[in-house]
Protein backbone atom coordinates (compact mmCIF):
# COMPACT_ATOMS: atom_id res chain seq x y z
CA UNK A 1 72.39 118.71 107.45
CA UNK A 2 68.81 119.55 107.71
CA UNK A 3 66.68 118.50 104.28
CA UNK A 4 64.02 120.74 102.61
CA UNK A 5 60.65 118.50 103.21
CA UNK A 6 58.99 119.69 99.41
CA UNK A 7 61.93 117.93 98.07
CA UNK A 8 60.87 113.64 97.10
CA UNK A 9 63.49 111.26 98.34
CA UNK A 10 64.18 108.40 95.68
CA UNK A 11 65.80 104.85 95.88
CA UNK A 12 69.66 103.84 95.63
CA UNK A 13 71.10 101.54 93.27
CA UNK A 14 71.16 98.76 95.70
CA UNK A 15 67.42 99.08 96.41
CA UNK A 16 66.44 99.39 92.64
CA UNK A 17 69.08 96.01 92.03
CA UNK A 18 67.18 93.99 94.79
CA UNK A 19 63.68 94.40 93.66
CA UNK A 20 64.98 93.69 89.75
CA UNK A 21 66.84 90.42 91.19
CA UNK A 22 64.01 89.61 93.27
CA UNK A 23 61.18 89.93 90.55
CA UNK A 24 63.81 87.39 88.60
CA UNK A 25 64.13 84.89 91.05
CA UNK A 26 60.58 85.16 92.27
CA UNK A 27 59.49 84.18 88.44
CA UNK A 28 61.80 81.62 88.23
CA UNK A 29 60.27 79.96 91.12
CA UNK A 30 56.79 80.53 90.73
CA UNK A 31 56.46 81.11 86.96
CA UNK A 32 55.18 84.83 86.81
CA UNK A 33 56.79 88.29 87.45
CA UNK A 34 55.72 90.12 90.35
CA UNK A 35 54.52 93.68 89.45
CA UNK A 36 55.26 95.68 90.82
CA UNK A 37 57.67 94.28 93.23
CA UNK A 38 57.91 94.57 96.62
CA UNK A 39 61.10 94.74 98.55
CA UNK A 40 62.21 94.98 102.47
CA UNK A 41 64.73 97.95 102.86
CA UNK A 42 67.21 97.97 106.00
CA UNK A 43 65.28 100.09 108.34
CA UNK A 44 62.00 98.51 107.62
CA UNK A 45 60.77 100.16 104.87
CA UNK A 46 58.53 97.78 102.09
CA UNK A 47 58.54 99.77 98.74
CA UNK A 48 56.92 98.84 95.73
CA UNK A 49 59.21 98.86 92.45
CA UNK A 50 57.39 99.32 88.57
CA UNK A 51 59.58 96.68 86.49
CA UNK A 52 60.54 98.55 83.17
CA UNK A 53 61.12 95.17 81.81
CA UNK A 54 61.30 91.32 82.08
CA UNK A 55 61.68 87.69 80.51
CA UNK A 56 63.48 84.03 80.54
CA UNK A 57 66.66 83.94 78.67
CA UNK A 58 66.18 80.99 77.45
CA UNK A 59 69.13 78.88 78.99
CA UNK A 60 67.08 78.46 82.43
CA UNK A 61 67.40 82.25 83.34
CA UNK A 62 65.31 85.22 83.95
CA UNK A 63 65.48 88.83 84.27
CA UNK A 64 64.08 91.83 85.37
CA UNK A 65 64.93 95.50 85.04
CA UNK A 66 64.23 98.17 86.96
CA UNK A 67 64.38 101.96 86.16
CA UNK A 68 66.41 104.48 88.72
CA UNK A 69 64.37 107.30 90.52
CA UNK A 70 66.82 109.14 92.81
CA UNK A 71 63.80 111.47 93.88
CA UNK A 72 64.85 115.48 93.27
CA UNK A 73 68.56 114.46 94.10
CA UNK A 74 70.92 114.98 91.07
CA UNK A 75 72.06 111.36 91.46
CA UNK A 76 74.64 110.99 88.06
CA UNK A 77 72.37 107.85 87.87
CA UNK A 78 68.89 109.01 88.01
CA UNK A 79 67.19 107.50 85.01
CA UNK A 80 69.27 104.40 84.61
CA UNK A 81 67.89 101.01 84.09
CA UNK A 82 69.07 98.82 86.95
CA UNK A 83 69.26 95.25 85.23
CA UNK A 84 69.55 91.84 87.15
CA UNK A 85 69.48 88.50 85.15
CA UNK A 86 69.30 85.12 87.76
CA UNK A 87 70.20 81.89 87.15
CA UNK A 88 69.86 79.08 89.24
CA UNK A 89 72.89 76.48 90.59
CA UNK A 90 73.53 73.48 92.00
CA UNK A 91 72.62 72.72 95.61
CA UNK A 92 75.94 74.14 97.77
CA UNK A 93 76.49 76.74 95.09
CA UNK A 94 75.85 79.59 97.54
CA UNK A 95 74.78 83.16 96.19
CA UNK A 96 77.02 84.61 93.42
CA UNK A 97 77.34 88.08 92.50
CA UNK A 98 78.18 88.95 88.80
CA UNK A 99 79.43 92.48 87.35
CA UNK A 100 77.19 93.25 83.93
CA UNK A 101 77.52 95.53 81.33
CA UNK A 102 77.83 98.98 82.93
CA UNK A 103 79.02 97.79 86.60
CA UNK A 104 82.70 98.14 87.76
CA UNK A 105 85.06 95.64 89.21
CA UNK A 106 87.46 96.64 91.78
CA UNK A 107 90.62 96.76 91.33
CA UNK A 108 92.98 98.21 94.18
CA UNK A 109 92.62 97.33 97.72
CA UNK A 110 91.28 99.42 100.89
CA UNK A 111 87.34 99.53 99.57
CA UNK A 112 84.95 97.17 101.34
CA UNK A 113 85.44 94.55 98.65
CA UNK A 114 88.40 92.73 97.58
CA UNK A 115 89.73 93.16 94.27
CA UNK A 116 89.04 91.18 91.49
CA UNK A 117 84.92 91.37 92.61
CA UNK A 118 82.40 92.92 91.26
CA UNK A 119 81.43 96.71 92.61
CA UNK A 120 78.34 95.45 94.66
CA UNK A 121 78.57 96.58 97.77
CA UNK A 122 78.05 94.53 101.16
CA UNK A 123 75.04 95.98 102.02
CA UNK A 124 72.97 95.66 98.67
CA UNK A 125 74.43 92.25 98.51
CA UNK A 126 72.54 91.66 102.36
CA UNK A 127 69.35 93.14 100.75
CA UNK A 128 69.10 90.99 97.53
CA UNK A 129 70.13 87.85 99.49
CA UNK A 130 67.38 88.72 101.99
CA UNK A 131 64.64 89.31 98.48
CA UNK A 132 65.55 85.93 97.22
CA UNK A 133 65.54 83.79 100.57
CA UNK A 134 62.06 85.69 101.11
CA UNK A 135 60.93 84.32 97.91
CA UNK A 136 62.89 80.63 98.75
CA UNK A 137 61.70 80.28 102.55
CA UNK A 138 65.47 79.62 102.90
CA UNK A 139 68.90 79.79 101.63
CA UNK A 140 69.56 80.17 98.23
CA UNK A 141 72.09 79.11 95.45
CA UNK A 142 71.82 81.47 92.47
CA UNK A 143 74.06 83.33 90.25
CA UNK A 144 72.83 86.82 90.43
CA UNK A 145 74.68 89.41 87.65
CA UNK A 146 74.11 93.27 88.04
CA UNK A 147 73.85 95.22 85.01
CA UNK A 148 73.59 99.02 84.53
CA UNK A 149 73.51 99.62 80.56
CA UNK A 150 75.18 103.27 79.56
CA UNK A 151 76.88 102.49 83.18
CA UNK A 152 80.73 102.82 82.09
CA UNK A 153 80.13 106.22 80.35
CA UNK A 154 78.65 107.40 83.46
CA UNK A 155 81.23 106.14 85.56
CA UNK A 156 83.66 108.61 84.13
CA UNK A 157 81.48 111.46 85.64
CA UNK A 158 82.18 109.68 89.13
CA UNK A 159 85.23 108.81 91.21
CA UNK A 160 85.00 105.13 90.09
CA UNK A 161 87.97 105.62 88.38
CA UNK A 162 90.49 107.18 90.97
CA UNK A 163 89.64 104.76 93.36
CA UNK A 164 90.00 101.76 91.12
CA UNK A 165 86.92 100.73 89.99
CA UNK A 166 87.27 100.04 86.22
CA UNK A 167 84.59 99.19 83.60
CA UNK A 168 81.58 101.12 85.22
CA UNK A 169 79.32 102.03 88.50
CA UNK A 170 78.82 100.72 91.81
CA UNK A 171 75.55 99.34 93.32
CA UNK A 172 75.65 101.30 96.53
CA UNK A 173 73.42 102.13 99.52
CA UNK A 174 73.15 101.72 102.74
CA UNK A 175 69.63 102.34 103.90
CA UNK A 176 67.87 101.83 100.32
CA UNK A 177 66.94 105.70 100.42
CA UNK A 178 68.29 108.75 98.44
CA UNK A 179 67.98 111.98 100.83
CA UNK A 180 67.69 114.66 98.12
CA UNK A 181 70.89 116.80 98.83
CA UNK A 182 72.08 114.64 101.50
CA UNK A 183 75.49 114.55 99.63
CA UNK A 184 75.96 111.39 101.27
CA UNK A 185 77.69 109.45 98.28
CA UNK A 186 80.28 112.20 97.65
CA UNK A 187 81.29 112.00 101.41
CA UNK A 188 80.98 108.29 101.15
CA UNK A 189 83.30 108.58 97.95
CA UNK A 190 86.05 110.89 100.09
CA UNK A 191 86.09 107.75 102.45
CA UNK A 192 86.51 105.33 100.17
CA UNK A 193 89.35 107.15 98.54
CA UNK A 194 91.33 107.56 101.82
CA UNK A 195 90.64 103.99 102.37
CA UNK A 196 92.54 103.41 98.75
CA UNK A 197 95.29 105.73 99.70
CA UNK A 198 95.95 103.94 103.18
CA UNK A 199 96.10 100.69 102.13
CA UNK A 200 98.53 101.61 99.22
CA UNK A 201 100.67 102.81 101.79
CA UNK A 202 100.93 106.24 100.70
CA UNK A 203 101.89 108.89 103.68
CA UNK A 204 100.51 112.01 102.18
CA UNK A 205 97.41 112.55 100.73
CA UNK A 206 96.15 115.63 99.90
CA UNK A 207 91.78 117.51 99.45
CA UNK A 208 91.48 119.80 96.99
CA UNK A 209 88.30 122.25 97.00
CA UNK A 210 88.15 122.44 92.96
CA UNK A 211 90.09 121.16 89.89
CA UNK A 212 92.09 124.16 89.45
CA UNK A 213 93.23 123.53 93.44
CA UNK A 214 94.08 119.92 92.69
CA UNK A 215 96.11 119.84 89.54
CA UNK A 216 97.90 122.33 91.21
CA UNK A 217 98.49 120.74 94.56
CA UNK A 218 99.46 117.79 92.45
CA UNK A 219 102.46 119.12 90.69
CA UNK A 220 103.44 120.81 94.05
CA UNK A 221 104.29 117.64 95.82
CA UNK A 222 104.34 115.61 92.98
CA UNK A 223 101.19 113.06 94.24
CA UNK A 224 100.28 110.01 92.85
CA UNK A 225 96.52 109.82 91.41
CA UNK A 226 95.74 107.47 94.25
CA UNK A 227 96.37 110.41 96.43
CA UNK A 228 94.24 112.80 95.74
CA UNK A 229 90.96 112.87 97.33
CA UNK A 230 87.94 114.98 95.61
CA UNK A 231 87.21 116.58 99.03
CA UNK A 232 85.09 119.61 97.11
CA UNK A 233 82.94 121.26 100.08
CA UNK A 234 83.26 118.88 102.81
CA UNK A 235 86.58 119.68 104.51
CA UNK A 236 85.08 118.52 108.03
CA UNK A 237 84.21 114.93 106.50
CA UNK A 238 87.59 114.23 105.10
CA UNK A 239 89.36 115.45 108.41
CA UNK A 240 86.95 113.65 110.43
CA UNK A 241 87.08 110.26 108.66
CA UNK A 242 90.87 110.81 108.61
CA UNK A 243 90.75 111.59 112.53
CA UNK A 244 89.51 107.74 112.80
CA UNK A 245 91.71 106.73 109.90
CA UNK A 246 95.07 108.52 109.94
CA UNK A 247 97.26 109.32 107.19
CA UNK A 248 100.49 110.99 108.32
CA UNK A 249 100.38 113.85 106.18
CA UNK A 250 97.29 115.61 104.04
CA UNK A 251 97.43 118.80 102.60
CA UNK A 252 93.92 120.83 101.87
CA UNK A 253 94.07 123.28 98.47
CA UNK A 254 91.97 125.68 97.34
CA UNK A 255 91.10 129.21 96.49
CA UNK A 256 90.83 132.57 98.62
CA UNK A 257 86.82 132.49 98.96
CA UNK A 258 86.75 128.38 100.05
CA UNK A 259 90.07 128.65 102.40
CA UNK A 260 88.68 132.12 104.11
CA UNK A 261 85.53 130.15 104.95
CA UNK A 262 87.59 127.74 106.81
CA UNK A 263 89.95 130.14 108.69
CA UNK A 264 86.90 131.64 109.98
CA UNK A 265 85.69 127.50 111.46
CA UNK A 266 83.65 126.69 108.78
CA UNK A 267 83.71 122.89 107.91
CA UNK A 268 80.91 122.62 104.72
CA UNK A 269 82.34 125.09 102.57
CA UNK A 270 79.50 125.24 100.32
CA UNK A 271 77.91 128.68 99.40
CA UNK A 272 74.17 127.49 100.53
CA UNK A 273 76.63 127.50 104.16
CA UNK A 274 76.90 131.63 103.81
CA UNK A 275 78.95 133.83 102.09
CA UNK A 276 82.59 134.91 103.38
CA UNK A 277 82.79 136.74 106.57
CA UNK A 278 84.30 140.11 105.40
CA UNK A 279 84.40 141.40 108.79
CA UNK A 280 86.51 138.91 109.74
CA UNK A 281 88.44 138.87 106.91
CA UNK A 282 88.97 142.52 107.80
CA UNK A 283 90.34 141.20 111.42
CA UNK A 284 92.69 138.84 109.65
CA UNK A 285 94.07 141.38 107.49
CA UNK A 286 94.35 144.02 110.69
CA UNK A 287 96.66 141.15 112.22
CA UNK A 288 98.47 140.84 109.38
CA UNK A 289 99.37 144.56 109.76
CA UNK A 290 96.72 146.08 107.35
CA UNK A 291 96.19 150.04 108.71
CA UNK A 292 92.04 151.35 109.12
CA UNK A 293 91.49 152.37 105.51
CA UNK A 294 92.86 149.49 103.99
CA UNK A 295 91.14 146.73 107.03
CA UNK A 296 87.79 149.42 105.64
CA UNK A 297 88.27 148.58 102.49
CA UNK A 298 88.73 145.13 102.37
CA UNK A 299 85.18 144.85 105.11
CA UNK A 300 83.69 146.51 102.39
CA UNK A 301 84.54 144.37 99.40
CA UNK A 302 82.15 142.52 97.47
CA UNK A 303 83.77 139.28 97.45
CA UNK A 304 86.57 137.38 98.82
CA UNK A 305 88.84 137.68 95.52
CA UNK A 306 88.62 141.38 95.89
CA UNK A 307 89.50 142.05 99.24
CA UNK A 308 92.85 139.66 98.26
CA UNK A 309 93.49 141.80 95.68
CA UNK A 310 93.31 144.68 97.16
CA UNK A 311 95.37 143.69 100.15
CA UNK A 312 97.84 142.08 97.06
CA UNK A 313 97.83 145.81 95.91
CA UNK A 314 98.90 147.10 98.93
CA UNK A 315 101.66 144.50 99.70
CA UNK A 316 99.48 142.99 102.74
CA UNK A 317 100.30 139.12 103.24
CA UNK A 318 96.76 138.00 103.70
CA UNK A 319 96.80 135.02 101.78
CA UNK A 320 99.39 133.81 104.58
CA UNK A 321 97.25 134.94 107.44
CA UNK A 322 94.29 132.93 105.80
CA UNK A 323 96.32 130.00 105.04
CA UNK A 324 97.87 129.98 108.68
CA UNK A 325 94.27 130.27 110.60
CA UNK A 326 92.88 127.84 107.86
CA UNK A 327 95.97 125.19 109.35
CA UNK A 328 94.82 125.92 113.01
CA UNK A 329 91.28 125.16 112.21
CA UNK A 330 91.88 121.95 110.33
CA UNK A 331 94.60 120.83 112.60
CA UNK A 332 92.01 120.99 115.64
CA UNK A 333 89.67 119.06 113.76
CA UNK A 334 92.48 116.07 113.88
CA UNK A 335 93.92 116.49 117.31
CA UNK A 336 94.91 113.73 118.75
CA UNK A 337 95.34 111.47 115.48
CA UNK A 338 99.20 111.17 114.19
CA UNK A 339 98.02 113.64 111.05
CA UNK A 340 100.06 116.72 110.27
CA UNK A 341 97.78 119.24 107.87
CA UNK A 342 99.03 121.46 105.67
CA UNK A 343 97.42 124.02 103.61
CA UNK A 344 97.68 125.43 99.97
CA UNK A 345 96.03 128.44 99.13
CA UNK A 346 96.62 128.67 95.36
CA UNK A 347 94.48 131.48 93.04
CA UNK A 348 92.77 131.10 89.85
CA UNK A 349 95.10 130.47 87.78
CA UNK A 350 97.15 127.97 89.30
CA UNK A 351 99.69 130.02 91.41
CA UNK A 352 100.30 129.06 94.56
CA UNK A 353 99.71 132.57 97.02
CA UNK A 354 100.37 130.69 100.54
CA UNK A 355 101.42 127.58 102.32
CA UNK A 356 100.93 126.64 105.66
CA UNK A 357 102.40 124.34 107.83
């Protein structure tokens, strides 16, 4: 996905949680708070971190917030103050990680870490282990907790919750870098939640475009929570991840406008992707037996919902057509991998217009 260059990229969680745990540590060592802080991202970068706020705790501690800029991307935790409070241990002691107020703990297995730990991921672990054996000149034994204040409230606005991480956020990242747009930590959340699904054993998961799509796929085939995977827009990265990581059946739901776009190849289903292709809607419906003035009418609709309607009207069964060329296109996508896809086209209200497959 190309990015617009006016728009500012910002910093992840994990970035903003190393330079806070490295201020910490470095003023435990040396007596005085670095600021602002300067940190080592993975691909090289060396940004410079403002600390919102710092101090001893008085039981041999110290800590060091930082605040969250996720740039112009509208990151759920842009804003937040990224807390981490260091404490040395004994020689052998290694490098503990600690879930504050405000961070989740996992709880169900098939995410990078194992339950019962705290929801800091593997690679902003790397990076604050790398901040404080910079400031060491070696290894280091610390106990290093991660706290996001407000961070459990916010978590309900994310898919923490579905995929078993109770009691707040994650510290995620990769790369240290928020691309505005990039909607990398939605598609990195539809991975995660197949990972959940697969290693509960379940055998038939099902993406839903919207919440109307989902509740209603859910009382369809009666799916678990774990089983549902907040696919939104990005068909093509939920049928590609599951192309690499099968699950024998998944079922994609949604409305007339989303499931036209991909019976006509489209992957990102998002509007900023272009509008429905009436013409070809128009085709679909001529297959489907539609006569000229009706195939006319429906090319010359203004949207998606009203060329359905008014093939509905005329007793054309385009939702099938749509629903069956939708199938073909997503099954392609996972050819080769032992996944069957079926599709649910379902309108506004629920009602389920079309199945395929």
């Amino acid at each position: 996905m190309q990015q617009d260059a006016s728009l500012r990229r910002g910093w992840t969680t994990g970035a903003c949680a190393t330079a806070a745990a490295g201020a910490a540590f470095a003023a435990l060592r040396h007596g005085a708070f670095p600021d602002p802080v300067t940190i080592r991202l993975p691909r090289g970068e060396a940004p410079a971190f403002a600390l919102a706020g710092h101090g001893f705790t008085g039981d041999g501690g110290a800590w060091a917030a930082v605040v969250k800029d996720a740039g112009d991307d509208p990151d759920v935790t842009h804003g937040a103050l990224i807390r981490a409070t260091v404490h040395p241990l004994p020689p052998g002691g290694g490098l503990v990680f600690v879930a504050g107020e405000g961070v989740g703990t996992v709880t169900l297995p098939g995410l990078p870490l194992p339950p019962g730990e705290p929801a800091i991921n593997p690679v902003p672990r790397q990076m604050i282990r790398a901040a404080l054996e910079a400031v060491a000149g070696g290894a280091v034994d610390a106990r290093v907790e991660i706290a996001i204040p407000g961070g459990e409230a916010l978590a309900r606005r994310t898919m923490n919750p579905r995929l078993g991480i109770l009691g707040g956020l994650s510290v995620l990242g990769t790369t240290g870098v928020v691309v505005p747009y990039s909607c990398s930590a939605w598609i990195h959340s539809i991975h995660r939640g197949i990972d959940v699904a697969r290693a509960a054993g379940l055998t038939h998961v099902a993406g839903a475009t919207g919440s109307t799509s989902e509740a209603a796929v859910r009382a369809l085939h009666r799916l678990p929570e774990q089983a549902l995977i907040d696919m939104g827009d990005f068909v093509g990265g939920m049928l590609k991840y599951l192309r690499a990581h099968p699950v024998p059946r998944v079922t994609i739901a949604g409305g007339p406008a989303k499931l036209t776009k991909l019976a006509q190849g489209r992957l990102d289903l998002h509007s900023r992707r272009g509008a429905v292709d009436l013409e070809a809607l128009a085709g679909l419906a001529r297959a489907a037996g539609a006569d000229a003035a009706l195939a006319a009418r429906i090319e010359g609709a203004n949207t998606a919902l009203e060329a359905f309607t008014l093939a509905g009207a005329a007793g054309l069964a385009l939702p099938a057509a749509v629903a069956g060329r939708a199938r073909a296109v997503a099954q392609a996508v996972v050819e080769g991998a032992p996944v069957r896809v079926d599709v649910a086209l379902f309108g506004r209200d629920g009602r389920l217009l079309a199945e395929a497959g």
